[in-house]
PDB file of N, CA and C in Angstrom:
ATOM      1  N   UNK A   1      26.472  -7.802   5.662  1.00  0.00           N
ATOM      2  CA  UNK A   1      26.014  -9.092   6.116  1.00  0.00           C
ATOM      3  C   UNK A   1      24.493  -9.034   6.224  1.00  0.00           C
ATOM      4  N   UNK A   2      23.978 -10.031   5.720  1.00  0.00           N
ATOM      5  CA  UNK A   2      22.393  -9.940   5.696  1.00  0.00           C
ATOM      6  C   UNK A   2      22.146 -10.535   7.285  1.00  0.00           C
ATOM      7  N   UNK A   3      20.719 -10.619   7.579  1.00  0.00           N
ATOM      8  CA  UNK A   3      20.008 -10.729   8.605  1.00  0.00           C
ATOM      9  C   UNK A   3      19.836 -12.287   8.276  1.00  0.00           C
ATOM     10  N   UNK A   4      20.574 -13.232   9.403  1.00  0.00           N
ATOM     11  CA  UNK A   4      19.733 -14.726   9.338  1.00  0.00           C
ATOM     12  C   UNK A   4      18.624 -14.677  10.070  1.00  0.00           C
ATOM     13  N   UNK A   5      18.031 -15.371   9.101  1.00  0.00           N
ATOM     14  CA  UNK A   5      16.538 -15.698   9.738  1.00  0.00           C
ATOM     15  C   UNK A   5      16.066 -16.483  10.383  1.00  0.00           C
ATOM     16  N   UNK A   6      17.016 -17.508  10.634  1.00  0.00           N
ATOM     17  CA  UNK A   6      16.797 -18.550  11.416  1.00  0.00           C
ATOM     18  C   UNK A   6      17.159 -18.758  12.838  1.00  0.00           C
ATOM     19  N   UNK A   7      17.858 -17.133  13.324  1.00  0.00           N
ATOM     20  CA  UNK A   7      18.293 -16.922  14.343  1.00  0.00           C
ATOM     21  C   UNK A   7      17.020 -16.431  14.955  1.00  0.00           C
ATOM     22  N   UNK A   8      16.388 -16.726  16.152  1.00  0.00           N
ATOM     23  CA  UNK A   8      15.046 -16.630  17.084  1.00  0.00           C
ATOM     24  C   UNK A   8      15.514 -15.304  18.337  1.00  0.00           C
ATOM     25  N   UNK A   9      16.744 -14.848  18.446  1.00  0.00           N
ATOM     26  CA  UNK A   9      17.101 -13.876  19.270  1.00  0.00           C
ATOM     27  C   UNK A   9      16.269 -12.398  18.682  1.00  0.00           C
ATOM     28  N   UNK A  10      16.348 -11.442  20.067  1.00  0.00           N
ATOM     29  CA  UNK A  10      15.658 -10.103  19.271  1.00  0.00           C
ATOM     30  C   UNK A  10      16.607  -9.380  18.282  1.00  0.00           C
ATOM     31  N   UNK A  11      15.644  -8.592  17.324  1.00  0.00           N
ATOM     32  CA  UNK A  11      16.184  -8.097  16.537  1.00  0.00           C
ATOM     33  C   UNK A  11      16.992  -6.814  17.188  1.00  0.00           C
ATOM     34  N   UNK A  12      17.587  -5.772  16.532  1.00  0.00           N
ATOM     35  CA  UNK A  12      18.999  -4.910  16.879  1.00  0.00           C
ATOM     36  C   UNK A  12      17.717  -4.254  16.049  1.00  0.00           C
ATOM     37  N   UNK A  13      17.184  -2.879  17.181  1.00  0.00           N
ATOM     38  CA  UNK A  13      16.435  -1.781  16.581  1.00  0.00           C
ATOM     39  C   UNK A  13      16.928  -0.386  16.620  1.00  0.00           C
ATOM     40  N   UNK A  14      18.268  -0.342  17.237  1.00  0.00           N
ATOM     41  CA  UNK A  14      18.929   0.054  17.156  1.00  0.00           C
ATOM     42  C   UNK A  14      19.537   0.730  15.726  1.00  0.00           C
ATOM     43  N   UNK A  15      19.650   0.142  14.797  1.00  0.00           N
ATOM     44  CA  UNK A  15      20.326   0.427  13.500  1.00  0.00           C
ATOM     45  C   UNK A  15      18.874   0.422  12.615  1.00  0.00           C
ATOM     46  N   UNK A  16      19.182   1.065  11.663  1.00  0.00           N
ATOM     47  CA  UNK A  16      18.548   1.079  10.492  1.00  0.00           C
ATOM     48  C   UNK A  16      19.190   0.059   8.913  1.00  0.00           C
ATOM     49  N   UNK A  17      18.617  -1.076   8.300  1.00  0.00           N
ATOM     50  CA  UNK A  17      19.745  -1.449   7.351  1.00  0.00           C
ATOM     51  C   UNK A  17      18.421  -0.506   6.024  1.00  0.00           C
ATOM     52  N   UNK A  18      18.960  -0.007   5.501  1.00  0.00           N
ATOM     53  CA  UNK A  18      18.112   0.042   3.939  1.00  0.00           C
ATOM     54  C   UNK A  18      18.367  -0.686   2.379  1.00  0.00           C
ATOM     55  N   UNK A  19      19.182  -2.105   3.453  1.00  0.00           N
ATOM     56  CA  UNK A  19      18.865  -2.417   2.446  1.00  0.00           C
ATOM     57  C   UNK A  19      18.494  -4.096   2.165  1.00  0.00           C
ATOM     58  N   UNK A  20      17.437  -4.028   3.526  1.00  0.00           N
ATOM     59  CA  UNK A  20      16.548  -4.976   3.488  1.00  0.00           C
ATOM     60  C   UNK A  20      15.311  -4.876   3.864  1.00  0.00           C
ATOM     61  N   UNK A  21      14.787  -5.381   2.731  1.00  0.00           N
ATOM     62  CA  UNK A  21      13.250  -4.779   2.342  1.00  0.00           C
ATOM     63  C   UNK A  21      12.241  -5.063   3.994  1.00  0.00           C
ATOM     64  N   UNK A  22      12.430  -5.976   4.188  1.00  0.00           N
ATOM     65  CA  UNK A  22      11.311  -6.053   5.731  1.00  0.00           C
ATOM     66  C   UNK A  22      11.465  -4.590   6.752  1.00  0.00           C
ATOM     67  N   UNK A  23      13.119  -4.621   6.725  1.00  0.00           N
ATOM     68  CA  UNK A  23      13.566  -3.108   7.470  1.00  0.00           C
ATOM     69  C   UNK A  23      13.072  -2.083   7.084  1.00  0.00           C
ATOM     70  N   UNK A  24      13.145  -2.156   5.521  1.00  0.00           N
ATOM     71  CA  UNK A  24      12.445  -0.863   5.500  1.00  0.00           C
ATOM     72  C   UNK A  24      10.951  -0.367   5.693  1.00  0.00           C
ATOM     73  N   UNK A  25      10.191  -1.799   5.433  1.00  0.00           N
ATOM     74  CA  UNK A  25       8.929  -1.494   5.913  1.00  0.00           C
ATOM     75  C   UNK A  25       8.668  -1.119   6.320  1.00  0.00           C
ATOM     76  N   UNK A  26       9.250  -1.795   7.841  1.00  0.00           N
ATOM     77  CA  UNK A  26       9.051  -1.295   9.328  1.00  0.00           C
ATOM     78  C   UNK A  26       9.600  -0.155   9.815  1.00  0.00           C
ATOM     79  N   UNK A  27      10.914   0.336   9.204  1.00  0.00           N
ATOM     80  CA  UNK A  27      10.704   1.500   9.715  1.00  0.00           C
ATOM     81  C   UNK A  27      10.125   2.716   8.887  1.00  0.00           C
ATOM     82  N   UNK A  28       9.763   2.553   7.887  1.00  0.00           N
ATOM     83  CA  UNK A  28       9.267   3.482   7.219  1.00  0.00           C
ATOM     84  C   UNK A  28       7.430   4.006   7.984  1.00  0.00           C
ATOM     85  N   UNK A  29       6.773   3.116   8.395  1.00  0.00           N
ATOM     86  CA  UNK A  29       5.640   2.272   9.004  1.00  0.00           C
ATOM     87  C   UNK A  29       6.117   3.129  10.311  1.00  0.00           C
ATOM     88  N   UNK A  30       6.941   2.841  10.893  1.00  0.00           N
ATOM     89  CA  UNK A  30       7.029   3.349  12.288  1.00  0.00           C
ATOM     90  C   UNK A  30       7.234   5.056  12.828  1.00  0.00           C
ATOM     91  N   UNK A  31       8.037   4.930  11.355  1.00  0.00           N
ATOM     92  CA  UNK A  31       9.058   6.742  11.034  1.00  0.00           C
ATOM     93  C   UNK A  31       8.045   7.842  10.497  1.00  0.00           C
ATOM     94  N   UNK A  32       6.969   7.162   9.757  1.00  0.00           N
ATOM     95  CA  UNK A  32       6.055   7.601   9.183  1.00  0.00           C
ATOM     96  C   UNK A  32       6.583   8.471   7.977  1.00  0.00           C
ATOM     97  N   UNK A  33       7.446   7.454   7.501  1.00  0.00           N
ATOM     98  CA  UNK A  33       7.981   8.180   5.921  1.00  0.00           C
ATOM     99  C   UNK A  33       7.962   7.024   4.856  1.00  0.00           C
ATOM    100  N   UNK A  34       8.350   7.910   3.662  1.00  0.00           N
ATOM    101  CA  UNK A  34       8.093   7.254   2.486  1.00  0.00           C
ATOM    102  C   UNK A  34       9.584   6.816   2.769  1.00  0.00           C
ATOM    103  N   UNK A  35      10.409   5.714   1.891  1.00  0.00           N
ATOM    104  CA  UNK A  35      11.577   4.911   1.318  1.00  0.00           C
ATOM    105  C   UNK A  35      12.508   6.233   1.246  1.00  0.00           C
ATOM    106  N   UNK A  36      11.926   6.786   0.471  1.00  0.00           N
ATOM    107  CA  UNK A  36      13.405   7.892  -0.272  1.00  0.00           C
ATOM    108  C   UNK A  36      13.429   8.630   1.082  1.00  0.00           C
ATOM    109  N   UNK A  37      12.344   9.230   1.964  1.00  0.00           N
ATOM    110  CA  UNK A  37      12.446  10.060   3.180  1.00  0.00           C
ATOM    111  C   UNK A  37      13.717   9.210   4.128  1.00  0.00           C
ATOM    112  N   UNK A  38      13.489   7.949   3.980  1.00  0.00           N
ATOM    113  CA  UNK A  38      14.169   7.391   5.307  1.00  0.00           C
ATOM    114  C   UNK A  38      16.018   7.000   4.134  1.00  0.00           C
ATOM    115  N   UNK A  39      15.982   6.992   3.367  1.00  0.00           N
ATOM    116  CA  UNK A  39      16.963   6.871   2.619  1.00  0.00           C
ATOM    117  C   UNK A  39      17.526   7.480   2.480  1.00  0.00           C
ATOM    118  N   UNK A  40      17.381   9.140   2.620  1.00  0.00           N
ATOM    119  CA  UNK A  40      18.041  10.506   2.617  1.00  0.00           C
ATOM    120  C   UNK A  40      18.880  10.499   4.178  1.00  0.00           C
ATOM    121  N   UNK A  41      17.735  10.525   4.745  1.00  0.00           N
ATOM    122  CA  UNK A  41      17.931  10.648   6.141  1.00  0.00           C
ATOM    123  C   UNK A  41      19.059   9.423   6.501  1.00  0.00           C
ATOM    124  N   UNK A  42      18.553   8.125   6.437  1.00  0.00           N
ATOM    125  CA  UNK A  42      20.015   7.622   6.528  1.00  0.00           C
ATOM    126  C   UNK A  42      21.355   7.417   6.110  1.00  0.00           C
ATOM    127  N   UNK A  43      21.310   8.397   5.173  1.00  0.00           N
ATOM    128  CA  UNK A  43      22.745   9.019   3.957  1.00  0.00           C
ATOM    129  C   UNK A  43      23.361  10.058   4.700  1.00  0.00           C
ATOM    130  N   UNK A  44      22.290  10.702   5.563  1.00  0.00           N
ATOM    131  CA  UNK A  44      22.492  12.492   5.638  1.00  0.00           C
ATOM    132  C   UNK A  44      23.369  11.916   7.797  1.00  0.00           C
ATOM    133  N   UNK A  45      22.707  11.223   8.086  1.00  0.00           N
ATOM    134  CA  UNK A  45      23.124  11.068   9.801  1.00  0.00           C
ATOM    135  C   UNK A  45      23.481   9.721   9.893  1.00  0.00           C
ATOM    136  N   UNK A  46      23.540   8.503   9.136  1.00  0.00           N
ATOM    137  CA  UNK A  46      23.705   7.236   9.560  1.00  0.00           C
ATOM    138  C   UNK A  46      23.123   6.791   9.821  1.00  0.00           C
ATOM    139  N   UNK A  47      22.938   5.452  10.207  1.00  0.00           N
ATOM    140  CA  UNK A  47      22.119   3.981  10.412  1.00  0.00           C
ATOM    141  C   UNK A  47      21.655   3.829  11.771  1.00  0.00           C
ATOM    142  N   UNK A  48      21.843   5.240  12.659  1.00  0.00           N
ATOM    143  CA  UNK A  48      21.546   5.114  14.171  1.00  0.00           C
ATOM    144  C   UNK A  48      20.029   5.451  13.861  1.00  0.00           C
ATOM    145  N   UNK A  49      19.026   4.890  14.672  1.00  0.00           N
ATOM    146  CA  UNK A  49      17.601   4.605  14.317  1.00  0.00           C
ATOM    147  C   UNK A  49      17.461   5.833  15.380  1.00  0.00           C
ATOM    148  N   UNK A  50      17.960   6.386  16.594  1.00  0.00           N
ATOM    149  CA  UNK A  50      17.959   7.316  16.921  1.00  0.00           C
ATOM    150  C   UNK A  50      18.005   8.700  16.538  1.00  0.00           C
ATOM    151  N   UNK A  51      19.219   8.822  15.342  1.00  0.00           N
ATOM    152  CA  UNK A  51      19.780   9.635  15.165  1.00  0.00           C
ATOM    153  C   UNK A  51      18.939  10.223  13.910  1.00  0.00           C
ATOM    154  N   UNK A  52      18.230   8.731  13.207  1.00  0.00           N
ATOM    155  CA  UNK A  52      17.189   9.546  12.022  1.00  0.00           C
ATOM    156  C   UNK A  52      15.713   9.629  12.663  1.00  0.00           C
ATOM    157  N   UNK A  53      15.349   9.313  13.883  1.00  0.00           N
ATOM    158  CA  UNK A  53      14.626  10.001  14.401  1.00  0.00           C
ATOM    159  C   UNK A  53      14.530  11.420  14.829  1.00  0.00           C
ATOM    160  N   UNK A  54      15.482  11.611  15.068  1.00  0.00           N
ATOM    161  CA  UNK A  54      16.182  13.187  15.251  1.00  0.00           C
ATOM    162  C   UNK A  54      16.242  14.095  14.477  1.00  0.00           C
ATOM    163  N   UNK A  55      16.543  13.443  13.259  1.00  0.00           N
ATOM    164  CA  UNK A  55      16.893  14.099  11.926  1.00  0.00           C
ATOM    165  C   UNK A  55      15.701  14.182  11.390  1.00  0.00           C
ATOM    166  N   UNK A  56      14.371  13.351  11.618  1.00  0.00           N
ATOM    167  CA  UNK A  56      13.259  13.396  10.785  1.00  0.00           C
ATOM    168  C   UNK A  56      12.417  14.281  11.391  1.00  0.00           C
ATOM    169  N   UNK A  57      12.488  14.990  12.878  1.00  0.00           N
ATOM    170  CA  UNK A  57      11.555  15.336  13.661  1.00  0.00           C
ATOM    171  C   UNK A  57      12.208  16.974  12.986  1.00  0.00           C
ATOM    172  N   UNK A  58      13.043  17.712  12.876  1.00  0.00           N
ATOM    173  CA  UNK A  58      13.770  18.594  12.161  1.00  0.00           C
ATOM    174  C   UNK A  58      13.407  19.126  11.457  1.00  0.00           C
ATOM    175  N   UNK A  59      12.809  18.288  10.484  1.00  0.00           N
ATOM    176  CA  UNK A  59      12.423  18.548   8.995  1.00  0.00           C
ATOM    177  C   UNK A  59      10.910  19.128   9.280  1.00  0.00           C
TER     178      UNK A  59
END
């Protein structure tokens, strides 16, 4: 399910989606990784924005 945009509530930062481009910006921007870094990582532990924080600090 994509992200409506017309919904004004906060976003869920919670999850990671990769596969919408604004998301990945931002967390790539935030994670301080390239696309494929945060793309591995969310293949390798899941979509918990926690959990590839965890996984990225590791490496």
């Amino acid at each position: 399910m994509s992200d409506n945009l017309q919904k004004s509530g906060q976003q869920d930062r919670s999850r990671i989606n990769v596969h919408e481009e604004w998301e990945v910006r931002h967390w790539t921007e935030a994670l301080g990784v390239t696309r494929e870094e945060l793309e591995k990582a969310v293949s390798e532990v899941g979509v918990s924005a926690e959990a590839v924080r965890q996984h990225l600090k590791r490496k």
